[in-house]
C-alpha atoms as a PDB file:
ATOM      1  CA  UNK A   1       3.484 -19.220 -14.549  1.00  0.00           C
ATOM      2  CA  UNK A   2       2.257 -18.448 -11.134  1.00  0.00           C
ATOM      3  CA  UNK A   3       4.227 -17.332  -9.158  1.00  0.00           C
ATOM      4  CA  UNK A   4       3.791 -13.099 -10.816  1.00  0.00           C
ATOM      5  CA  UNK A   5      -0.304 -13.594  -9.349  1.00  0.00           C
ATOM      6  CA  UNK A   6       1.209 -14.875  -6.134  1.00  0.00           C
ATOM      7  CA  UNK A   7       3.462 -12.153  -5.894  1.00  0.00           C
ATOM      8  CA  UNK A   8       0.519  -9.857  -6.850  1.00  0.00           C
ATOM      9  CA  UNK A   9      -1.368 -11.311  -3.962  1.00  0.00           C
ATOM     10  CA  UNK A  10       1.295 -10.442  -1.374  1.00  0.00           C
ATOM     11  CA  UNK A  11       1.795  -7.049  -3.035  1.00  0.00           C
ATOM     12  CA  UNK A  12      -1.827  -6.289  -2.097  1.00  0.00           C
ATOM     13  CA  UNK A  13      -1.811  -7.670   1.050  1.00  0.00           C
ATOM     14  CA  UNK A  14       1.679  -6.131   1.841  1.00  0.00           C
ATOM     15  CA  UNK A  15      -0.685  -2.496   1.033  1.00  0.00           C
ATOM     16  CA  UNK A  16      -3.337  -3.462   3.084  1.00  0.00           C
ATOM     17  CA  UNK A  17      -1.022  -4.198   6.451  1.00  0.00           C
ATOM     18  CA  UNK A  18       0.925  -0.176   5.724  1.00  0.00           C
ATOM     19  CA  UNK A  19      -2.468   1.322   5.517  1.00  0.00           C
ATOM     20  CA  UNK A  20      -4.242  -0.409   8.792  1.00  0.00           C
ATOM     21  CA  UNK A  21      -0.331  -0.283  10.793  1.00  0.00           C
ATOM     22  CA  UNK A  22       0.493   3.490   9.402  1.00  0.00           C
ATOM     23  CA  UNK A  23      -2.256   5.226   7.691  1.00  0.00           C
ATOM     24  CA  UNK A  24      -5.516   4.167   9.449  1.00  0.00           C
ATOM     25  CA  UNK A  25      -3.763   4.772  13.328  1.00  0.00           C
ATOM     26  CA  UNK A  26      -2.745   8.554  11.582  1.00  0.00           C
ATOM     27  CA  UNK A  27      -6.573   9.540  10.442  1.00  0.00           C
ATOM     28  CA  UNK A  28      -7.735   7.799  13.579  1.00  0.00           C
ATOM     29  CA  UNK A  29      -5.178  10.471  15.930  1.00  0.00           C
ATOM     30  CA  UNK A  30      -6.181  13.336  13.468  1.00  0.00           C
ATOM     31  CA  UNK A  31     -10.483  12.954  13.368  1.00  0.00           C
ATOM     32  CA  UNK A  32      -8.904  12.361   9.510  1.00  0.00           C
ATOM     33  CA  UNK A  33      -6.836  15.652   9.979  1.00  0.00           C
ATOM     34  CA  UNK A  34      -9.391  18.229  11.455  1.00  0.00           C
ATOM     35  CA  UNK A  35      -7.538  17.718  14.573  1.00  0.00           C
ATOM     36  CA  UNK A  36      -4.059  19.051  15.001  1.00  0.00           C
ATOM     37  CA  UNK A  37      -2.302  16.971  17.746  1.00  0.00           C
ATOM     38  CA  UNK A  38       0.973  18.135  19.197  1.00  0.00           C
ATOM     39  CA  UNK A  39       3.324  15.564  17.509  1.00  0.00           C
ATOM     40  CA  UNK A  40       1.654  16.049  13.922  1.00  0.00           C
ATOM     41  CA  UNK A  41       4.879  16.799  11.966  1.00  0.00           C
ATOM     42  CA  UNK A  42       5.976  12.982  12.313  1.00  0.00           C
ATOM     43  CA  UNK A  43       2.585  11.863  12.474  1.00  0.00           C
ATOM     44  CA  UNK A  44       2.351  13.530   9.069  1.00  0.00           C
ATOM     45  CA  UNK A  45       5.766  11.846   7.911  1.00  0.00           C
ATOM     46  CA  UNK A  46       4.736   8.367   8.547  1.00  0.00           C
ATOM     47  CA  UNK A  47       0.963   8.641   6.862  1.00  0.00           C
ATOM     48  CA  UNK A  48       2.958  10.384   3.778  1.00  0.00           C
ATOM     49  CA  UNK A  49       5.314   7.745   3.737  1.00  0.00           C
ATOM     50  CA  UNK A  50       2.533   4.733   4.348  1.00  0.00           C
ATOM     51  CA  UNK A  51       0.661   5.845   0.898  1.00  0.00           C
ATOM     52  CA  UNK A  52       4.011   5.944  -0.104  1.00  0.00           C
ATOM     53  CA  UNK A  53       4.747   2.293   0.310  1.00  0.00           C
ATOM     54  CA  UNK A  54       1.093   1.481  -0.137  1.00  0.00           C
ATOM     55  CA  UNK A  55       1.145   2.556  -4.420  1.00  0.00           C
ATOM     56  CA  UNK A  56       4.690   1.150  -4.229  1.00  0.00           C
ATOM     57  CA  UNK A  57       3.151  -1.838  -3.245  1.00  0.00           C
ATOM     58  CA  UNK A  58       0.231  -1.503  -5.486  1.00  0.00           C
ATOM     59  CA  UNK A  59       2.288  -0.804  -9.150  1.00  0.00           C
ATOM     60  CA  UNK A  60       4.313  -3.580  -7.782  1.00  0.00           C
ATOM     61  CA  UNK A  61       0.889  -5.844  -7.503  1.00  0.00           C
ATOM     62  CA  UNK A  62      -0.011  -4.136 -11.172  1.00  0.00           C
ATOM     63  CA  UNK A  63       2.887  -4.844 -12.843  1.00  0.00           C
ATOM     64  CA  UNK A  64       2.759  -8.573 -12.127  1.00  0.00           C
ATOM     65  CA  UNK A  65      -0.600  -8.928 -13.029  1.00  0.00           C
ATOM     66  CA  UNK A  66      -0.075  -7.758 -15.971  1.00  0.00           C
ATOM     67  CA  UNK A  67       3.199  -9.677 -16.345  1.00  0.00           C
ATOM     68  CA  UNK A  68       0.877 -13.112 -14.977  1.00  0.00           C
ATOM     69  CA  UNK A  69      -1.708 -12.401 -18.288  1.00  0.00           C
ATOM     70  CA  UNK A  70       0.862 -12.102 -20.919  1.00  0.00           C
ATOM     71  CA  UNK A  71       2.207 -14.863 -19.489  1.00  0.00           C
ATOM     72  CA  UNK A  72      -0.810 -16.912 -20.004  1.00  0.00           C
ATOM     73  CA  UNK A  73      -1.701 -15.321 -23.399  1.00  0.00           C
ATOM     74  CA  UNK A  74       1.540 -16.392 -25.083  1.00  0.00           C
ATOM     75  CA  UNK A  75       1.061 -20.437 -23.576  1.00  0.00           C
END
């Protein structure tokens, strides 16, 4: 079975595209929060949200890598 490490694959590369299109562009208007800039609140929202999605992403990436070697183990 391949297609749980394909999935896996996009998982992790779903978690790398939240983190550089939310979280990086957050840090980057905060000097990584030392910085308070006038719209913060929803500034905050969206990075909170981002590592949201990103371990969503992540256990999602897990779980079929896990589900891809017992897979393999029981062929």
């Amino acid at each position: 079975m391949w297609w749980p490490t394909l999935a896996a694959l996009l998982c992790l590369v779903g978690a790398q595209a939240v983190f550089w299109i939310f979280t990086f562009p957050a840090n980057a208007a905060t000097s990584n929060w030392t910085l308070v800039p006038e719209e913060w609140e929803s500034l905050r929202r969206r990075w909170e949200y981002s590592h949201l999605a990103g371990a969503g992403f992540q256990v999602l990436a897990m779980s079929a890598l896990i589900v891809s070697t017992l897979a393999r183990t029981r062929d």
